[in-house]
C-alpha atoms as a PDB file:
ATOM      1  CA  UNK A   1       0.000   0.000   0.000  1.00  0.00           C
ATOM      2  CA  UNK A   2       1.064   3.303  -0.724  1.00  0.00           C
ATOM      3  CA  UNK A   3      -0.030   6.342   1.316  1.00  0.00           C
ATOM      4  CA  UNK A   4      -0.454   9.955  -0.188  1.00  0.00           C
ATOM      5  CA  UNK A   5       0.406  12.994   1.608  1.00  0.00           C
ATOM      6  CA  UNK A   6      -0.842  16.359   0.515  1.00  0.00           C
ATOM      7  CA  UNK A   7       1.124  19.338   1.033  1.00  0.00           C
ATOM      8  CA  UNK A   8      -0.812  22.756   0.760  1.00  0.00           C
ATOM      9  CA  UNK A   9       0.992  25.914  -0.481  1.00  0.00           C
ATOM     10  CA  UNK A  10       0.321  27.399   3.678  1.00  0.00           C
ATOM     11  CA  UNK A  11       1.851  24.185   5.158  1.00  0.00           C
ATOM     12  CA  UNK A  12       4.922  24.167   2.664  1.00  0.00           C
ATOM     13  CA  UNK A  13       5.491  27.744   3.299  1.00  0.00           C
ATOM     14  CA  UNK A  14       6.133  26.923   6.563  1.00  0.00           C
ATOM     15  CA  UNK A  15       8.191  24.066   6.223  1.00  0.00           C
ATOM     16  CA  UNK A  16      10.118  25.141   2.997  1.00  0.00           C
ATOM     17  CA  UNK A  17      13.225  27.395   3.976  1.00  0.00           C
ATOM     18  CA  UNK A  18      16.644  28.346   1.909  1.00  0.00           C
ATOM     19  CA  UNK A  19      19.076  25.059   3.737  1.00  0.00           C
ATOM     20  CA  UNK A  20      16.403  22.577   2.772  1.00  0.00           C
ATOM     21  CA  UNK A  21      16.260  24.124  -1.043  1.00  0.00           C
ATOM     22  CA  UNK A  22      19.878  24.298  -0.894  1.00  0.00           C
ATOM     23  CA  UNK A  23      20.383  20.812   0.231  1.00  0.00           C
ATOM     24  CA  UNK A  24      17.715  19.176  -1.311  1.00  0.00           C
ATOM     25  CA  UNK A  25      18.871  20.663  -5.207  1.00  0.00           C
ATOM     26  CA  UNK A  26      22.078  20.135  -4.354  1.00  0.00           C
ATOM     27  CA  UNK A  27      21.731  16.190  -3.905  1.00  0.00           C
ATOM     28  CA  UNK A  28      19.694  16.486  -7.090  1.00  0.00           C
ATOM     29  CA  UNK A  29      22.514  17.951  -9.466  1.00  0.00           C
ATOM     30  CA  UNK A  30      25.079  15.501  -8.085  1.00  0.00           C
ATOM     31  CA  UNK A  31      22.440  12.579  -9.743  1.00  0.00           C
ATOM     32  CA  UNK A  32      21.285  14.723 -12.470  1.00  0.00           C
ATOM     33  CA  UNK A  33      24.847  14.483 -13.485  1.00  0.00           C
ATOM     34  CA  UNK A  34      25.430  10.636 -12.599  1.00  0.00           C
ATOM     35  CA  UNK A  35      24.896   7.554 -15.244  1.00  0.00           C
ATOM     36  CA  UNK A  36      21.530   6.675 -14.150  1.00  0.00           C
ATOM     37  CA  UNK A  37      19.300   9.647 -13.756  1.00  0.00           C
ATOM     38  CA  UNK A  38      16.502  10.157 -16.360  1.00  0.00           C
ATOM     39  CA  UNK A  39      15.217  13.289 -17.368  1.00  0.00           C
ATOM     40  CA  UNK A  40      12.480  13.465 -20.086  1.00  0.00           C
ATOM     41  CA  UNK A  41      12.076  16.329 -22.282  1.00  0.00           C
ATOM     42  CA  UNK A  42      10.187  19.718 -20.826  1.00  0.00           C
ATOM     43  CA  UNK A  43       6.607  19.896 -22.386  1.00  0.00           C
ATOM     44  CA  UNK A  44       5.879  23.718 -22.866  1.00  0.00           C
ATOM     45  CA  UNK A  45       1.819  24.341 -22.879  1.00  0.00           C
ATOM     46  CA  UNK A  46      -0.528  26.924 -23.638  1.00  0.00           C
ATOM     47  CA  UNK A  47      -3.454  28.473 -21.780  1.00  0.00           C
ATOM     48  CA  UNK A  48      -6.030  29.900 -23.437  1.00  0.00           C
ATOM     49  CA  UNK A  49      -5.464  33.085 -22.303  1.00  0.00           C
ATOM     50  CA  UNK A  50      -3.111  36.403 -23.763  1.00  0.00           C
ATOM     51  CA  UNK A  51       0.638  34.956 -22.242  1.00  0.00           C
ATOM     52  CA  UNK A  52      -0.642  31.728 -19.913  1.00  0.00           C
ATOM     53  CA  UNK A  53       1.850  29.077 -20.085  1.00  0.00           C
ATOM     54  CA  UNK A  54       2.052  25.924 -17.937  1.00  0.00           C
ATOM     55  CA  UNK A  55       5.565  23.492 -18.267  1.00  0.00           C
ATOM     56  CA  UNK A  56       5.659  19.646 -17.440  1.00  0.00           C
ATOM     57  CA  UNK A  57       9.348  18.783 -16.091  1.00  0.00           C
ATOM     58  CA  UNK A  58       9.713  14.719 -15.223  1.00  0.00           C
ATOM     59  CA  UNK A  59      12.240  12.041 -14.184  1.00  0.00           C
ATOM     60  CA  UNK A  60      13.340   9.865 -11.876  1.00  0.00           C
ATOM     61  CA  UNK A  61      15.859   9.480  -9.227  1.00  0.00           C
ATOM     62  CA  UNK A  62      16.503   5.697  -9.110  1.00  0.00           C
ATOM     63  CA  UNK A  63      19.647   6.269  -6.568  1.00  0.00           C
ATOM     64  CA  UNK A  64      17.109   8.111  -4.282  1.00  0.00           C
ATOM     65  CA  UNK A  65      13.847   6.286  -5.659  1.00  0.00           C
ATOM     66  CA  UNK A  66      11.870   8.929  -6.488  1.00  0.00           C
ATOM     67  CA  UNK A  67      10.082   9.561  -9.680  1.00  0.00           C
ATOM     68  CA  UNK A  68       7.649  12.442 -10.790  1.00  0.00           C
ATOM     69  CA  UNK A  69       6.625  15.292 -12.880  1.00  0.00           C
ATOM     70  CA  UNK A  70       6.046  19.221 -11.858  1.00  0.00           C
ATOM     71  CA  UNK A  71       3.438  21.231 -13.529  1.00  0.00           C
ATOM     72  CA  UNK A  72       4.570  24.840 -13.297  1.00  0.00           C
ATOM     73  CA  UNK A  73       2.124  27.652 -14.607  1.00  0.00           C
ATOM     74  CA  UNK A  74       2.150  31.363 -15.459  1.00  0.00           C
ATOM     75  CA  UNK A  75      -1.044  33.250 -15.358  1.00  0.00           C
ATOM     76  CA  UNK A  76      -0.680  37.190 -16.086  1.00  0.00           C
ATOM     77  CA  UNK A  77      -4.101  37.833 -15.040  1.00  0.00           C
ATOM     78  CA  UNK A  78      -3.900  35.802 -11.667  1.00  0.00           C
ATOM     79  CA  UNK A  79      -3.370  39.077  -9.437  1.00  0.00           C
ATOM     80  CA  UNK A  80      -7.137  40.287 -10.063  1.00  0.00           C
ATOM     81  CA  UNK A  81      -7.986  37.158  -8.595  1.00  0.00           C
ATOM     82  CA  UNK A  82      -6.457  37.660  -5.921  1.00  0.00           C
ATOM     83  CA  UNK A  83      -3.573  35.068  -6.821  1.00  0.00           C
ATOM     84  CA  UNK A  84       0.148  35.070  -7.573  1.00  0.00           C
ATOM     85  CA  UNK A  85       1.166  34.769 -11.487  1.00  0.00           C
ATOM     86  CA  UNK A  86       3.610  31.714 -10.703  1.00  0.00           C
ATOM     87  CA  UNK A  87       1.922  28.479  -9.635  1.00  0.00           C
ATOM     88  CA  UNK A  88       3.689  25.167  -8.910  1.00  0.00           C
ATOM     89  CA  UNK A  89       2.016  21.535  -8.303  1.00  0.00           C
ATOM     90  CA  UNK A  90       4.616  18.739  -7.980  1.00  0.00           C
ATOM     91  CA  UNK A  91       3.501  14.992  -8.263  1.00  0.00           C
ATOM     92  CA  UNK A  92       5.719  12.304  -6.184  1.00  0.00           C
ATOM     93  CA  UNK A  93       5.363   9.152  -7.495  1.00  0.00           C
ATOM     94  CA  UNK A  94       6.776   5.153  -5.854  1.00  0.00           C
ATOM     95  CA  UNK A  95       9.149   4.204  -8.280  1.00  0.00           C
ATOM     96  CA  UNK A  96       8.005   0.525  -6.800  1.00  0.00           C
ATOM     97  CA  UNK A  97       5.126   0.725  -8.427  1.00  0.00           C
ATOM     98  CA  UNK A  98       3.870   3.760 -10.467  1.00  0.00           C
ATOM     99  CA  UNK A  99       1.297   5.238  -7.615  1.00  0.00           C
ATOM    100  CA  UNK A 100       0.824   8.622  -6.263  1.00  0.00           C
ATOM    101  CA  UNK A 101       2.762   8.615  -2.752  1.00  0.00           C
ATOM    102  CA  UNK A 102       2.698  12.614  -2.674  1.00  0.00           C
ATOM    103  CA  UNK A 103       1.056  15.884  -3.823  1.00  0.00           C
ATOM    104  CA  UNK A 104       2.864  19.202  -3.213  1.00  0.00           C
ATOM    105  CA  UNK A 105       1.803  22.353  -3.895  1.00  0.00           C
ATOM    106  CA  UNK A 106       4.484  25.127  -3.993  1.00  0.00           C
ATOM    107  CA  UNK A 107       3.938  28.596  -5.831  1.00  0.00           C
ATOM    108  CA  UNK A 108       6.709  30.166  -3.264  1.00  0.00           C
ATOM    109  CA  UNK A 109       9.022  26.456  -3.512  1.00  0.00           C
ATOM    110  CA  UNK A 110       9.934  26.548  -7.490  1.00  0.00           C
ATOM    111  CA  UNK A 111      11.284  30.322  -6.463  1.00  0.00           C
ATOM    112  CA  UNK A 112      13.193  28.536  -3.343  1.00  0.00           C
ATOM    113  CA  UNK A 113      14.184  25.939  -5.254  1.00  0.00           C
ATOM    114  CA  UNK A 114      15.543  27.831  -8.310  1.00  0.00           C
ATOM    115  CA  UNK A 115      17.726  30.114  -6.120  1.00  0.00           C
ATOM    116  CA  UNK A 116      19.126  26.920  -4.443  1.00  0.00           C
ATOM    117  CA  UNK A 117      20.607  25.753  -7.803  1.00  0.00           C
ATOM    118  CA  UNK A 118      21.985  29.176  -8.194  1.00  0.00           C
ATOM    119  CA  UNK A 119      23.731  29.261  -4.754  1.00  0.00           C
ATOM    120  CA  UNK A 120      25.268  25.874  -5.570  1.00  0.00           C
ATOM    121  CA  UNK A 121      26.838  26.941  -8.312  1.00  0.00           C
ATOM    122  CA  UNK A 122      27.690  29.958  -7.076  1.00  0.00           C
ATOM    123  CA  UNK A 123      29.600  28.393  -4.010  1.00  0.00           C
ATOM    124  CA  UNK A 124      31.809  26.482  -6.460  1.00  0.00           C
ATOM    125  CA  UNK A 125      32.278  29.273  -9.309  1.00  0.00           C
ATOM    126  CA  UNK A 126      32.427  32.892  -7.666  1.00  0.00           C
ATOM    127  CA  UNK A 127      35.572  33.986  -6.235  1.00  0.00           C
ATOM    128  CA  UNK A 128      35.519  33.216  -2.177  1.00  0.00           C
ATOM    129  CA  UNK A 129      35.948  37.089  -1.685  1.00  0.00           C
ATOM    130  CA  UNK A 130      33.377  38.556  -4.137  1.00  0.00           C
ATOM    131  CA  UNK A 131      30.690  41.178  -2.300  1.00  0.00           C
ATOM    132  CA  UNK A 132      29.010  42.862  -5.099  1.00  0.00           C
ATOM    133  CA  UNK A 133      25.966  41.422  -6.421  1.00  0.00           C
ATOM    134  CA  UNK A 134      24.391  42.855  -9.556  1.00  0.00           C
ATOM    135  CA  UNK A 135      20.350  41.613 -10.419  1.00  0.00           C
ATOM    136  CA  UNK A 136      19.419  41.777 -14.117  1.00  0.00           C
ATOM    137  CA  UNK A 137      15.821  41.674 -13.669  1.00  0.00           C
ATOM    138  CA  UNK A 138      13.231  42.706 -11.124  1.00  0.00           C
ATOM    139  CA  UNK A 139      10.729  40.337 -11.249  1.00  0.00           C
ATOM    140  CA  UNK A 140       9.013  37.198  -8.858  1.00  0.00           C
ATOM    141  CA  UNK A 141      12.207  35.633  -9.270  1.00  0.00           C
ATOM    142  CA  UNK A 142      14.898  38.423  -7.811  1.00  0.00           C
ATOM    143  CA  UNK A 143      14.637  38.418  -4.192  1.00  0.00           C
ATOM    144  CA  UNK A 144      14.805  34.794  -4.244  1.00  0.00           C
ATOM    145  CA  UNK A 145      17.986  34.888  -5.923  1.00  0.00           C
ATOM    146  CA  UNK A 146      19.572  37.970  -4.260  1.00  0.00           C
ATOM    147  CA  UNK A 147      18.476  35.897  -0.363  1.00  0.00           C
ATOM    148  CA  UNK A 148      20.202  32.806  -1.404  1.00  0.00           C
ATOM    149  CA  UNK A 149      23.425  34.219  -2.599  1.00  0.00           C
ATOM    150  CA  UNK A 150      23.769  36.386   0.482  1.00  0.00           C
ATOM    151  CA  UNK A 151      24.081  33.360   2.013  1.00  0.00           C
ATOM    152  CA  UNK A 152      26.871  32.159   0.328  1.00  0.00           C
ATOM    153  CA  UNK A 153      28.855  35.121  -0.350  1.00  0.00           C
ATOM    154  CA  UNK A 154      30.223  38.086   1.900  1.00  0.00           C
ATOM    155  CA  UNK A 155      27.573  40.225  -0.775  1.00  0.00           C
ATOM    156  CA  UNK A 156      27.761  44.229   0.530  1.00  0.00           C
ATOM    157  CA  UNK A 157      26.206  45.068  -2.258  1.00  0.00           C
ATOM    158  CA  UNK A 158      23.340  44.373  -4.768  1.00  0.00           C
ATOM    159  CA  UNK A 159      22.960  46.266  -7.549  1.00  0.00           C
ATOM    160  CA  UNK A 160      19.659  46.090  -9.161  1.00  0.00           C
ATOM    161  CA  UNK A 161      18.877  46.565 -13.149  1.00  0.00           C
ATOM    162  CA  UNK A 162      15.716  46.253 -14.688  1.00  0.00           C
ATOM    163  CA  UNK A 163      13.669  47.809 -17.423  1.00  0.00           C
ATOM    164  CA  UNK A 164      10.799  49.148 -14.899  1.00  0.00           C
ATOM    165  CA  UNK A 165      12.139  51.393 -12.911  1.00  0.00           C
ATOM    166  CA  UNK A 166       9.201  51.204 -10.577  1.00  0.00           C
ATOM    167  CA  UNK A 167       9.834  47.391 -10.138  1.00  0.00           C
ATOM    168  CA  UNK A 168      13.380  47.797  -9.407  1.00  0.00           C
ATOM    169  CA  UNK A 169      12.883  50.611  -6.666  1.00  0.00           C
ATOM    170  CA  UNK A 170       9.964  47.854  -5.371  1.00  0.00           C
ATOM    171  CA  UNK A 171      12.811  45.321  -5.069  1.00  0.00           C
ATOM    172  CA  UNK A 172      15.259  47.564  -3.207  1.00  0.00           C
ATOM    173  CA  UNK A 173      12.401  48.071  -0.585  1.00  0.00           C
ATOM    174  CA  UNK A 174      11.678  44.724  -0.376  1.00  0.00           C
ATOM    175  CA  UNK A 175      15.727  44.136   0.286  1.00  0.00           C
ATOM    176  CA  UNK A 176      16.497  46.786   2.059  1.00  0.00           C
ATOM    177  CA  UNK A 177      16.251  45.163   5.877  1.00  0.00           C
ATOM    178  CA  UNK A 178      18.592  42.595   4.401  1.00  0.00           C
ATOM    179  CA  UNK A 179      21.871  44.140   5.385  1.00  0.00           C
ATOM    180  CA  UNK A 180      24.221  45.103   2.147  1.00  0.00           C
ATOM    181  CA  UNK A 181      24.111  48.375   0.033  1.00  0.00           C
ATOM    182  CA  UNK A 182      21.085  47.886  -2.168  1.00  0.00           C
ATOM    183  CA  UNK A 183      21.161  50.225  -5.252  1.00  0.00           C
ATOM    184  CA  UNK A 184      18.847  50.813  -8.423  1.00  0.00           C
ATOM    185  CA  UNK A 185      21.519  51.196 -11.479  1.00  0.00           C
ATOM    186  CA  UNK A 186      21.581  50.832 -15.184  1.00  0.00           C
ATOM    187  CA  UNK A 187      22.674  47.576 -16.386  1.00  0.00           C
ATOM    188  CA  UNK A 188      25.673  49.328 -17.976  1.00  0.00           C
ATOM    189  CA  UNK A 189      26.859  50.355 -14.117  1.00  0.00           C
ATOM    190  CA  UNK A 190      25.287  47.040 -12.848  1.00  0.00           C
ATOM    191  CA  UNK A 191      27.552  44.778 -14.666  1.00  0.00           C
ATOM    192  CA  UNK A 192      30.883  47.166 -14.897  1.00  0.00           C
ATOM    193  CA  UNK A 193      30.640  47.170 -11.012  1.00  0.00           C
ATOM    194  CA  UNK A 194      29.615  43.330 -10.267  1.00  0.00           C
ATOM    195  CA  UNK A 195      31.750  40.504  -8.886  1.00  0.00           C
ATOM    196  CA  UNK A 196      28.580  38.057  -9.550  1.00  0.00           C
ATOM    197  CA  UNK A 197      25.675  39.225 -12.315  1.00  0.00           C
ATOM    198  CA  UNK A 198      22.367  37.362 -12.398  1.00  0.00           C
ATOM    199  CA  UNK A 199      19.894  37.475 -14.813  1.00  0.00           C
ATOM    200  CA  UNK A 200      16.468  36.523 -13.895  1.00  0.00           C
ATOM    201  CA  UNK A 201      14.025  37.499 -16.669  1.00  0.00           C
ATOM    202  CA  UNK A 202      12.144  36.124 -19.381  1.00  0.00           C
ATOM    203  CA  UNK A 203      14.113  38.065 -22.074  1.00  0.00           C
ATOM    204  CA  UNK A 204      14.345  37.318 -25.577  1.00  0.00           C
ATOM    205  CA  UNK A 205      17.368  39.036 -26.592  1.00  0.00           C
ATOM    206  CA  UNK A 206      20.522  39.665 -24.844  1.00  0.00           C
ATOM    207  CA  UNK A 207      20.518  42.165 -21.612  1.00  0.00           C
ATOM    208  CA  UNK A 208      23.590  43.660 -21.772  1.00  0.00           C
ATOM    209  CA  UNK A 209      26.907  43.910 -23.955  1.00  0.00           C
ATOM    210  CA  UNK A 210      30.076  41.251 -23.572  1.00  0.00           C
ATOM    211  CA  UNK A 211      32.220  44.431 -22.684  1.00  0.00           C
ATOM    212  CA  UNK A 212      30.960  45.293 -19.551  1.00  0.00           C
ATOM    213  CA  UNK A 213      31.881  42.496 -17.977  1.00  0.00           C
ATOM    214  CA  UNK A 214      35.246  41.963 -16.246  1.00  0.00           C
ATOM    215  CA  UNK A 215      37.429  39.070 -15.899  1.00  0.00           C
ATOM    216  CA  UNK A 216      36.877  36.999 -12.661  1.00  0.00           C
ATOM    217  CA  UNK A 217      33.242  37.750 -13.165  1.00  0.00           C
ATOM    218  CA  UNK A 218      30.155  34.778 -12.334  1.00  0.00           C
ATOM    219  CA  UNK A 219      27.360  35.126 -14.115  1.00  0.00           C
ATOM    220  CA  UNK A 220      24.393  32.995 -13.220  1.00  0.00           C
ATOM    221  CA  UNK A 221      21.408  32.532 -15.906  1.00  0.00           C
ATOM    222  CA  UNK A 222      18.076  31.832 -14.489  1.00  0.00           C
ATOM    223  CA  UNK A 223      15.909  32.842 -16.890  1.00  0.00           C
ATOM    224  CA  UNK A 224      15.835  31.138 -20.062  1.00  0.00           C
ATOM    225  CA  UNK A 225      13.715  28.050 -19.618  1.00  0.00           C
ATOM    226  CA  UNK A 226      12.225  27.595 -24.004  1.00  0.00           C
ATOM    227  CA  UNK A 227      13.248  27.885 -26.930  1.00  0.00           C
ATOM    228  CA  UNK A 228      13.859  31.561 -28.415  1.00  0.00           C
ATOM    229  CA  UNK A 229      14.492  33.205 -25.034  1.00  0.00           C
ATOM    230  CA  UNK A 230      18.011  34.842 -24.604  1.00  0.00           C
ATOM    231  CA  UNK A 231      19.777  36.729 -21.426  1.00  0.00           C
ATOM    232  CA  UNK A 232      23.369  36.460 -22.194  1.00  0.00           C
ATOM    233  CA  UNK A 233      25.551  38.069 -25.294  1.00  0.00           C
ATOM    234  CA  UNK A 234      26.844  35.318 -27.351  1.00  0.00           C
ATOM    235  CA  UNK A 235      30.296  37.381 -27.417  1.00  0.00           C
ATOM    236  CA  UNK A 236      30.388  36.456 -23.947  1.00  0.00           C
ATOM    237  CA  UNK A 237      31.413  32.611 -24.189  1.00  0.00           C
ATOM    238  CA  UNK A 238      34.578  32.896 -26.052  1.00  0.00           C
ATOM    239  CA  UNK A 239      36.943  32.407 -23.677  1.00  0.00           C
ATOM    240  CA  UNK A 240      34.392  31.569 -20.665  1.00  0.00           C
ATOM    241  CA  UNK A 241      33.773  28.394 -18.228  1.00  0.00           C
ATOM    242  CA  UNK A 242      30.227  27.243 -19.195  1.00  0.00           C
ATOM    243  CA  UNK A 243      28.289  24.696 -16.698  1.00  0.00           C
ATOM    244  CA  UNK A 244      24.768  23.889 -16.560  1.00  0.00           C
ATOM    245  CA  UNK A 245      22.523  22.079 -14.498  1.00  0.00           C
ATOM    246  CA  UNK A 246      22.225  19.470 -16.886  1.00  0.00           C
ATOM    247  CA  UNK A 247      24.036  20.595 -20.192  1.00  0.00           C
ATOM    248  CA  UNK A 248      21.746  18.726 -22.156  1.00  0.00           C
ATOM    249  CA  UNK A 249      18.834  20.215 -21.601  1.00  0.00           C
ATOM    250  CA  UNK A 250      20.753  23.562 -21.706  1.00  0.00           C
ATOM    251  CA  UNK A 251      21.262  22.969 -25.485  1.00  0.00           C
ATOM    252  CA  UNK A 252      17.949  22.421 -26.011  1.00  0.00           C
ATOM    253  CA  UNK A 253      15.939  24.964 -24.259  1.00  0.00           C
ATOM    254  CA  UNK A 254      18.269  26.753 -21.963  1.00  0.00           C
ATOM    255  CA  UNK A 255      21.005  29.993 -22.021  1.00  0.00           C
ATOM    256  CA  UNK A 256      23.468  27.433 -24.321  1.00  0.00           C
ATOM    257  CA  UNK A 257      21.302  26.860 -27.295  1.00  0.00           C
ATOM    258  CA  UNK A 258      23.227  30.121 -27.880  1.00  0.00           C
ATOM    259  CA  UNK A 259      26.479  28.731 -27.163  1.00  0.00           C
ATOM    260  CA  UNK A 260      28.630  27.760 -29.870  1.00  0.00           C
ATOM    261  CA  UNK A 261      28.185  24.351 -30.556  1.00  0.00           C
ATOM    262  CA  UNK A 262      31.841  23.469 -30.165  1.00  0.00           C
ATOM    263  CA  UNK A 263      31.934  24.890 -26.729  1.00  0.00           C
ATOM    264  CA  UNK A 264      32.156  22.287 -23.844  1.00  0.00           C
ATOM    265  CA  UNK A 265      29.848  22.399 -20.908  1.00  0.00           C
ATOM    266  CA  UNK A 266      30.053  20.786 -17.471  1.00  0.00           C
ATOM    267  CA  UNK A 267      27.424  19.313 -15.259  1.00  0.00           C
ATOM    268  CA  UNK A 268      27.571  21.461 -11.955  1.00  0.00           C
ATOM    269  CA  UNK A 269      26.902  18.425 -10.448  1.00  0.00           C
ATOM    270  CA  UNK A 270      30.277  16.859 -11.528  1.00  0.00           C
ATOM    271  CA  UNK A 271      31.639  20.171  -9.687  1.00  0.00           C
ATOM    272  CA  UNK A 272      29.715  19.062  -6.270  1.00  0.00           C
ATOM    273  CA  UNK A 273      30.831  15.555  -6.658  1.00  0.00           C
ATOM    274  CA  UNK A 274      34.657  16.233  -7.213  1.00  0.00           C
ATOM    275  CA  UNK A 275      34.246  14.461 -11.017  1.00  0.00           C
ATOM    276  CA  UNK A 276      35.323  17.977 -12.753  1.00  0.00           C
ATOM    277  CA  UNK A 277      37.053  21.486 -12.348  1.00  0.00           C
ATOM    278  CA  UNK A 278      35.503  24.899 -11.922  1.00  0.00           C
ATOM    279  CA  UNK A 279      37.203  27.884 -11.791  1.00  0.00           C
ATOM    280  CA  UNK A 280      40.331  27.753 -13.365  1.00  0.00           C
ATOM    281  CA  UNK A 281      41.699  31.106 -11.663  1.00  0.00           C
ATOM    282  CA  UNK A 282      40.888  34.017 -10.668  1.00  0.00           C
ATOM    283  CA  UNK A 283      40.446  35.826 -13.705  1.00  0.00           C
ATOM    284  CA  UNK A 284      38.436  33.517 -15.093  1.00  0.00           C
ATOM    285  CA  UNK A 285      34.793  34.300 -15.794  1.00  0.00           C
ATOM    286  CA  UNK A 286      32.467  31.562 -15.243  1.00  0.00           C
ATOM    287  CA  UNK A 287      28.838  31.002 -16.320  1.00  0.00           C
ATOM    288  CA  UNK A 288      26.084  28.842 -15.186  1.00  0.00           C
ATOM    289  CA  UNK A 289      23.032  28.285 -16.921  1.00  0.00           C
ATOM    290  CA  UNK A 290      19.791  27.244 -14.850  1.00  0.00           C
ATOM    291  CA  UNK A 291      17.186  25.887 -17.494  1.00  0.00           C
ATOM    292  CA  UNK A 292      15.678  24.013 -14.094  1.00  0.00           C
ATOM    293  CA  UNK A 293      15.220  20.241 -13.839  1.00  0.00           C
ATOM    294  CA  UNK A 294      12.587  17.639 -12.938  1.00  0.00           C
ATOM    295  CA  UNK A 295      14.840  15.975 -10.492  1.00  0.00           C
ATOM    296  CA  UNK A 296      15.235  19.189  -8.184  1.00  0.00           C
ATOM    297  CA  UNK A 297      11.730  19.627  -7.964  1.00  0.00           C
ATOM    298  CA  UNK A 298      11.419  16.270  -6.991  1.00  0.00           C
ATOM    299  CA  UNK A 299      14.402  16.359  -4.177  1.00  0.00           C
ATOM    300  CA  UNK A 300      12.667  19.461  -2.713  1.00  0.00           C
ATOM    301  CA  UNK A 301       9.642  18.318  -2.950  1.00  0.00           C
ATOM    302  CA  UNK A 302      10.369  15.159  -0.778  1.00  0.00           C
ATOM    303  CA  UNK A 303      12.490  17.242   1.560  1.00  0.00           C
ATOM    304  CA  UNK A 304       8.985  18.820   2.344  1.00  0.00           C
ATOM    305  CA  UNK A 305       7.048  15.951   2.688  1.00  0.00           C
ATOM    306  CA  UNK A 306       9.605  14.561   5.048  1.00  0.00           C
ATOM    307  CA  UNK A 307       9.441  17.485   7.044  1.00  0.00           C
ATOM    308  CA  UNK A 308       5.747  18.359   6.943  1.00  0.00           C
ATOM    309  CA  UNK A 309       5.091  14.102   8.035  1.00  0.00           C
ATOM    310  CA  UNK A 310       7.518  14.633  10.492  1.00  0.00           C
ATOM    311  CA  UNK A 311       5.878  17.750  12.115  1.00  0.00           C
ATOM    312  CA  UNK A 312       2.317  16.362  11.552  1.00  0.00           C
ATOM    313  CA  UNK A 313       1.661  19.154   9.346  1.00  0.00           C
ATOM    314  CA  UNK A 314       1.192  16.628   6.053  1.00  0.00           C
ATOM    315  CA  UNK A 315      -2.718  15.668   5.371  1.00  0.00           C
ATOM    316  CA  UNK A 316      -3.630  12.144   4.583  1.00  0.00           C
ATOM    317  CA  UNK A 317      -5.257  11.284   1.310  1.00  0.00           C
ATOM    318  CA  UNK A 318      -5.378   7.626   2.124  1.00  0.00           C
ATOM    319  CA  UNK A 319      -3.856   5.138   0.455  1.00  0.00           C
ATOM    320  CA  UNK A 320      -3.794   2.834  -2.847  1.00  0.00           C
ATOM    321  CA  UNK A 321      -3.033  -0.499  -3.485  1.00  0.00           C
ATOM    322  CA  UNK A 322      -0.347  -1.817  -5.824  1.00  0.00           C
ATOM    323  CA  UNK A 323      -2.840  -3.654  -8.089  1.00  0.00           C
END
């Protein structure tokens, strides 16, 4: 028998913090990047609504036996109701037998969650002493990121870039009881000034220019997630470090199907494990490219169910047989 939990968006807010994203994705890229993991190809739908999207991302873990898909959605027109744009419903399924064991719902978690594979990265490419943060992008996505590299960096300042003004003066309130420098700045100053530039938008053409950025420079991509959408200069690779969260999928839909095809890229999770190099010096400028990944949602995902079960927080659904 398999019993299902089911974990609402209140009780996973609760549960869900920036450690258990961190060490949750951070298991996941190691077996992302192993012999056994499988990740099936992102399914990109359409609502029929002006800009309402919803992606299926699924695999399984069968080193951790867990198995899965993620439905993530993006409704413009959700604040009217009352709702956030940015939904997330994760499906945990026995790899013993195929049933539901878990239902997770998580419109704050995919934010946690994406940040997490940031910070990973981020702890294994940025220079140990880099303190100046720059944000490309203003968006739902930001303050996750700017939170979870403040963790991992000695960040005393964030430098914030976006389009809309009014969103990036929104952000700097919002990060302003977090403790560094927070500035609004063109992208121009942004980048020139940065140690570590994110980009966290759903751009379709490149944000910046090659130029301003200087050597010893990380620059995470977290935005590009389909086909046709573009953060990143393409005069930017020659000479960089590229890794991905899972390279493949990079080349498909994420930051590298701009990458020159030639152009090696490593599995962050190779990095974790010890199986590759990262930084080659300090002059070096790294890039990681976040398309996001089945098998993080999943990770996280069971990290809350764990926790939520363990706190009596997790609601029963009953069970199912195996036949």
């Amino acid at each position: 028998m398999t019993m299902i939990s089911f974990i609402s968006n209140e009780v996973t807010d609760r549960v869900a913090d920036e450690q258990l994203a961190y060490d949750a994705v951070r298991a996941a890229l190691v077996e992302a990047a192993g012999q056994n993991a499988i990740l099936n190809p992102v399914v990109i739908g359409r609502g029929s609504g002006e800009g309402e999207t919803f992606s299926l991302k699924s695999g399984t873990a069968p080193e951790s036996a867990l198995a899965g898909v993620k439905i993530g959605s993006f409704w413009p027109g959700n604040p009217a109701q009352g709702l956030s744009r940015h939904g997330t419903f994760i499906c945990l399924i026995d790899p013993k037998n195929g049933r539901v064991e878990g239902l997770v719902q998580g419109d704050n978690l995919n934010g946690l969650r994406t940040a997490a594979s940031n910070a990973v990265a981020t702890t294994l490419l940025a220079r140990e002493e880099a303190s100046t943060l720059a944000v490309v992008g203003a968006g739902h996505q930001a303050a996750f990121e700017v939170r979870a590299l403040c963790r991992v960096r000695p960040i005393e300042r964030i430098l914030i870039a976006s389009r809309s003004t009014e969103s990036a003066a929104k952000l700097a309130q919002i990060l302003g009881s977090l403790g560094p420098a927070v500035e609004v700045a063109s992208a121009q100053d942004a980048c020139t000034q940065a140690d570590i530039v994110v980009t966290a938008t759903p751009s379709r053409a490149s944000l910046f220019d090659a130029g301003w950025i200087r050597p010893g420079t990380h620059i995470s991509a977290m935005g590009t997630d389909q086909r046709g959408k573009q953060e990143l200069p393409v005069e930017l690779y020659a000479g960089a470090q590229l890794f991905a969260d899972y390279p493949v999928q990079s080349r498909a839909i994420g930051e590298f199907q701009h990458a020159p095809a030639e152009q090696s890229i490593t599995a962050i999770g190779d990095v974790v494990a010890g199986r590759a190099a990262g930084r080659e010096g300090p002059d070096a400028i790294t890039i990681y490219d976040s398309s996001g990944i089945a098998l993080q949602d999943l990770f996280v995902a069971q990290a809350v169910v764990e926790r939520a079960r363990a706190l009596g927080l997790a609601v029963s659904l009953g069970s199912v047989g195996t036949h």
